[in-house]
Protein backbone atom coordinates (compact mmCIF):
# COMPACT_ATOMS: atom_id res chain seq x y z
CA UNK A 1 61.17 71.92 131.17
CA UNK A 2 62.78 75.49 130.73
CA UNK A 3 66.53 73.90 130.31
CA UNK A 4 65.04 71.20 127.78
CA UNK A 5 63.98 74.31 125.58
CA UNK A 6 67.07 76.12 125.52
CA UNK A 7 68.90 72.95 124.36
CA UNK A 8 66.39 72.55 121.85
CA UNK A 9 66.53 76.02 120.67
CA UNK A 10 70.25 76.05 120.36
CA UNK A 11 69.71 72.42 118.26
CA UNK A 12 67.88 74.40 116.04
CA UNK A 13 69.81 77.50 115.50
CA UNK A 14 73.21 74.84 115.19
CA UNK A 15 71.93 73.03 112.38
CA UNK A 16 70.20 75.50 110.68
CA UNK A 17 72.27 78.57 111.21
CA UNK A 18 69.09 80.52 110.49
CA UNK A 19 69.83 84.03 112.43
CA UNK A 20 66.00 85.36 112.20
CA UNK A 21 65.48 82.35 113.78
CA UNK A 22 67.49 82.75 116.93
CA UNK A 23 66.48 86.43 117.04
CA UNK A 24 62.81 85.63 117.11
CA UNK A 25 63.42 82.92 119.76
CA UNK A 26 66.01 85.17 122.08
CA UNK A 27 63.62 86.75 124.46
CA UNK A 28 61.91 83.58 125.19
CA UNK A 29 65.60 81.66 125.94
CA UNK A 30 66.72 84.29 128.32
CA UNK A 31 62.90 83.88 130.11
CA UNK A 32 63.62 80.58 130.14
CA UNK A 33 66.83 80.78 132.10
CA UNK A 34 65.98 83.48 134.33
CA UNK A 35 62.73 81.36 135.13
CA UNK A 36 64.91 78.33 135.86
CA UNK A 37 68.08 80.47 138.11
CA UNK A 38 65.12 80.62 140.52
CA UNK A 39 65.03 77.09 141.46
CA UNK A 40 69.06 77.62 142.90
CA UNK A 41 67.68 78.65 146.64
CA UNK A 42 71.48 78.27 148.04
CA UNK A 43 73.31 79.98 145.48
CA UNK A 44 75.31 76.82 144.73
CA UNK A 45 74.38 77.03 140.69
CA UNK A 46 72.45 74.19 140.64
CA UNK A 47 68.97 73.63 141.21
CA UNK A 48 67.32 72.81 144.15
CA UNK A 49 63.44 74.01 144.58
CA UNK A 50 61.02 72.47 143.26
CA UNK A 51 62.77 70.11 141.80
CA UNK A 52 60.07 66.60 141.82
CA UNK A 53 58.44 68.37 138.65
CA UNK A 54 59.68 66.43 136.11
CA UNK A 55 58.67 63.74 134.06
CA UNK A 56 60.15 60.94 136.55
CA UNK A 57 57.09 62.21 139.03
CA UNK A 58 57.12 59.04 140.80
CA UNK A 59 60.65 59.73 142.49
CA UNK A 60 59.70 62.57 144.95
CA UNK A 61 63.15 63.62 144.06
CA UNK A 62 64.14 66.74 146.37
CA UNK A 63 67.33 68.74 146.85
CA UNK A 64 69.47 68.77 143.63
CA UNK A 65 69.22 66.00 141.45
CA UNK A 66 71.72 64.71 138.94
CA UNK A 67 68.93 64.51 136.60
CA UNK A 68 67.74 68.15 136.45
CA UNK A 69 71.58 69.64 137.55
CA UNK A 70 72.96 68.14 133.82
CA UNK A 71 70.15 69.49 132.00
CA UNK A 72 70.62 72.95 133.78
CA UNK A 73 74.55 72.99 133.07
CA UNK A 74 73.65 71.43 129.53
CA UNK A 75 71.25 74.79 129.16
CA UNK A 76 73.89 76.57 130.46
CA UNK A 77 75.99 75.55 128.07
CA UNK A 78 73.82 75.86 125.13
CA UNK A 79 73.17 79.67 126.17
CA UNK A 80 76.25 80.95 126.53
CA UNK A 81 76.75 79.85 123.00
CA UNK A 82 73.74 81.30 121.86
CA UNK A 83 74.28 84.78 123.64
CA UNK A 84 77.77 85.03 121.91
CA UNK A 85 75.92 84.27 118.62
CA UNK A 86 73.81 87.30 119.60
CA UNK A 87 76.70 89.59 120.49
CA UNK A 88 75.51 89.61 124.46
CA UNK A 89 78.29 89.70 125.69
CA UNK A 90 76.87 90.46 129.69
CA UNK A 91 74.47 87.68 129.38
CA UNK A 92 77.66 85.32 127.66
CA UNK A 93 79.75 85.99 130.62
CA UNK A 94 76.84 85.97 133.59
CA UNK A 95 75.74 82.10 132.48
CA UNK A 96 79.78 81.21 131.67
CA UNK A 97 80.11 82.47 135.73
CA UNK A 98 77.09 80.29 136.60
CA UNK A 99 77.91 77.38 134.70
CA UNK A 100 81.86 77.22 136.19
CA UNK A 101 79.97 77.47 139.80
CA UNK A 102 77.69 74.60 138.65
CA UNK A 103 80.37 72.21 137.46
CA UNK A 104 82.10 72.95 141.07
CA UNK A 105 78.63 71.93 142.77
CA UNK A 106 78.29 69.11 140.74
CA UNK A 107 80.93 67.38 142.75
CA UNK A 108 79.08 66.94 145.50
CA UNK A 109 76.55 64.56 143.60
CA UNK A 110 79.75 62.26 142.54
CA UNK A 111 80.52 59.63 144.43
CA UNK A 112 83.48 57.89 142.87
CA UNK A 113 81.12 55.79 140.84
CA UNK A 114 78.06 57.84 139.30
CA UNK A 115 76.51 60.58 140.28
CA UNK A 116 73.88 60.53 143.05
CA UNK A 117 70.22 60.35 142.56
CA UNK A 118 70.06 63.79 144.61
CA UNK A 119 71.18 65.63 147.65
CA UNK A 120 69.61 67.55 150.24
CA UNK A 121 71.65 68.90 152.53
CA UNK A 122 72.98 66.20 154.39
CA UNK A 123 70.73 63.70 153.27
CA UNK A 124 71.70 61.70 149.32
CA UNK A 125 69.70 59.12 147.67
CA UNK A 126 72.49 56.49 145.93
CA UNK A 127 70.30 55.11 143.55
CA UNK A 128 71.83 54.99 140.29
CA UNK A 129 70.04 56.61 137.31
CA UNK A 130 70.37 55.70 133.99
CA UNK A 131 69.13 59.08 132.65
CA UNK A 132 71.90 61.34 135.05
CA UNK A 133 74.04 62.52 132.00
CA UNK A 134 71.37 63.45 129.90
CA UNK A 135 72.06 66.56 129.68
CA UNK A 136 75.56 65.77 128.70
CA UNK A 137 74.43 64.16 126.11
CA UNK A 138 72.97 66.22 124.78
CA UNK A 139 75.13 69.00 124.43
CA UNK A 140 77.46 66.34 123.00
CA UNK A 141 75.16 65.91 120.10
CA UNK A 142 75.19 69.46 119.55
CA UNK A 143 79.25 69.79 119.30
CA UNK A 144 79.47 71.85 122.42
CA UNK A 145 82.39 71.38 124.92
CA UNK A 146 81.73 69.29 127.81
CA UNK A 147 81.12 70.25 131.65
CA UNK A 148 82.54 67.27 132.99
CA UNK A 149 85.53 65.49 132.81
CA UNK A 150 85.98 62.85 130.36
CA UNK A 151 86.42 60.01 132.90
CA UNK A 152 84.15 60.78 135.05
CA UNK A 153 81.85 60.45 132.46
CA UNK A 154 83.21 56.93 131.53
CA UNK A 155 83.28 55.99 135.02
CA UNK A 156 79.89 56.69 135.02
CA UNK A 157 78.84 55.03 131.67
CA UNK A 158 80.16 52.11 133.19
CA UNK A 159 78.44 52.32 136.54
CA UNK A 160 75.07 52.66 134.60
CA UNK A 161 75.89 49.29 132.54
CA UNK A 162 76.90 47.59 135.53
CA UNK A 163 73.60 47.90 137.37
CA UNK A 164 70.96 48.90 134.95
CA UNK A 165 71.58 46.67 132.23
CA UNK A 166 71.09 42.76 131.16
CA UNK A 167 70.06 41.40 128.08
CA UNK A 168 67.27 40.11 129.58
CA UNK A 169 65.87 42.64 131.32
CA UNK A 170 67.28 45.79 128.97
CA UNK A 171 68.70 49.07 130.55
CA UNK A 172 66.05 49.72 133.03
CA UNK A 173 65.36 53.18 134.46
CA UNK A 174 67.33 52.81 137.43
CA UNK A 175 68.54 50.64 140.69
CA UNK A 176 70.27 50.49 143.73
CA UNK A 177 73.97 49.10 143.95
CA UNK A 178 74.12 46.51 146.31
CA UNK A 179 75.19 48.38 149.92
CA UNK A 180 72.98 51.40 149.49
CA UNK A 181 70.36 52.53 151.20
CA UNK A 182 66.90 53.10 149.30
CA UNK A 183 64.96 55.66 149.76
CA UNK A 184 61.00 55.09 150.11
CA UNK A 185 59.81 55.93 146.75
CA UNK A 186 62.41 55.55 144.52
CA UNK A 187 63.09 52.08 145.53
CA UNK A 188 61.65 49.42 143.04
CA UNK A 189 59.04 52.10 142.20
CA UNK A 190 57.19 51.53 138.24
CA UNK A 191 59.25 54.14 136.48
CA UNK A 192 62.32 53.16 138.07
CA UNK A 193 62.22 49.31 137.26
CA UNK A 194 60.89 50.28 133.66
CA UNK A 195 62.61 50.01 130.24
CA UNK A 196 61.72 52.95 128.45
CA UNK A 197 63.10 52.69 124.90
CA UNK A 198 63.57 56.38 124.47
CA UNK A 199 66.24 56.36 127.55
CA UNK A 200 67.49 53.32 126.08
CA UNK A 201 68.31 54.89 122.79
CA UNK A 202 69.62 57.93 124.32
CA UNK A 203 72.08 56.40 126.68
CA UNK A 204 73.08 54.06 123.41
CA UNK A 205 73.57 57.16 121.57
CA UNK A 206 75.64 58.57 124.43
CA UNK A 207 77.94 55.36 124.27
CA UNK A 208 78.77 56.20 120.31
CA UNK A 209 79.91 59.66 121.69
CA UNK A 210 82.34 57.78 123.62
CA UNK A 211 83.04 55.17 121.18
CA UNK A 212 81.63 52.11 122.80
CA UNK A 213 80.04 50.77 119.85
CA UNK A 214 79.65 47.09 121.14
CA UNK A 215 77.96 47.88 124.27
CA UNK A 216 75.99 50.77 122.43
CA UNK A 217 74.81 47.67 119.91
CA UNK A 218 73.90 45.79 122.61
CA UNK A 219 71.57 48.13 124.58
CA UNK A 220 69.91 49.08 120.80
CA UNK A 221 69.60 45.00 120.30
CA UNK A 222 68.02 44.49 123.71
CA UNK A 223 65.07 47.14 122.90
CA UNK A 224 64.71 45.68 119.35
CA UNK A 225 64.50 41.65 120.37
CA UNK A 226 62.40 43.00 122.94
CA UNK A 227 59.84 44.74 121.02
CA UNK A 228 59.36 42.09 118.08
CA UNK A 229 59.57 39.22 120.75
CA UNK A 230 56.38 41.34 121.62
CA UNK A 231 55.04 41.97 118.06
CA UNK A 232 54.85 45.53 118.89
CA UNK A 233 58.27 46.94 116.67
CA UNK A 234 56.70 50.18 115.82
CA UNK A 235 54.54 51.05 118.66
CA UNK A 236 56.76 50.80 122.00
CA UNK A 237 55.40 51.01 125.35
CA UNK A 238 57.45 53.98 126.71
CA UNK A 239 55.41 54.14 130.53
CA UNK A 240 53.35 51.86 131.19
């Protein structure tokens, strides 16, 4: 995914510093976000076309989801760093305009206890996500500033432990709080009951951003007993 690259490219260029680098790489970052401004049909500064193609392809996600609207902001983000590194000044302040209409959009996904699965319109699937703030975090492993607010991002953290986790089942992909409504292929569907040990690290990871080093411990112990319980330590079965 194009906002997956431009995080990754901006990883780079962070920890090495290397300037040839980021000059060689430029071209292709500015592609990349030009490529993905496309999907934003309403002008809102968030995706919404086309946006099932991702690797959760079992969701039939449609409309903006929280999923691909953090990794867009997170690119966002990441390039308006990068285009002040490369003295772009028009491109630094075009993507710091579309990122500040983003974050406002973004609201409309929150409600009051995560953010939603996606919206369409008038239509919202409440299922709750474990993966929503991954581009968040992201862009918190890279030192840049944040495009949320700090609770709502520990609201959410503790939304996600609430219904996704156990330490017998592990932080699974996603579910539905009780009193929502599921939608027909989201609901109970193989990725979204899954563990995936990647997410789980990820959203661990996340929690020692925030400090939460118990419950971070605890989602890392859950994949580990899991995985030697199944003699399988160093070859996890990420979908499947």
């Amino acid at each position: 995914m194009n906002p997956q690259f431009v995080l990754m490219v901006c990883r780079d260029y962070l920890w090495t510093g290397n300037q040839d680098y980021l000059a060689h790489m430029w071209p292709h970052v500015i592609k990349a976000m030009d490529n993905t401004a496309l999907l934003d049909q309403d002008g809102d500064g968030l995706p919404d076309t086309g946006t099932g193609a991702n690797t959760y392809d079992a969701w039939r996600f449609q409309g903006a989801p929280s999923y691909i609207a953090f990794l867009w902001l997170g690119a966002l983000t990441a390039a308006v760093r990068l285009a002040q590194e490369m003295d772009d000044a028009h491109r630094a302040e075009q993507w710091s305009a579309l990122l500040c209409k983003g974050q406002q959009s973004l609201r409309r996904l929150w409600n009051g206890s995560y953010f939603s699965l996606w919206v369409d319109k008038e239509r919202r699937d409440e299922c709750c996500m474990t993966d929503q703030l991954d581009g968040l975090w992201y862009t918190r492993l890279l030192g840049l500033p944040p495009f949320i607010e700090q609770q709502t991002a520990e609201t959410t953290l503790n939304s996600i432990l609430r219904w996704n986790f156990g330490r017998e089942q592990g932080l699974i992909n996603a579910s539905y709080p009780p009193e929502t409504h599921p939608t027909l292929y989201t609901y109970q569907n193989v990725q979204a009951m899954a563990n995936w040990s990647g997410i789980e690290y990820a959203f661990a990871s996340l929690l020692l951003e925030y400090g939460r080093f118990r419950q971070a411990a605890q989602v890392a112990q859950a994949v580990e007993e899991r995985y030697w319980a199944a003699g399988r330590i160093f070859n996890h079965e990420e979908c499947g």
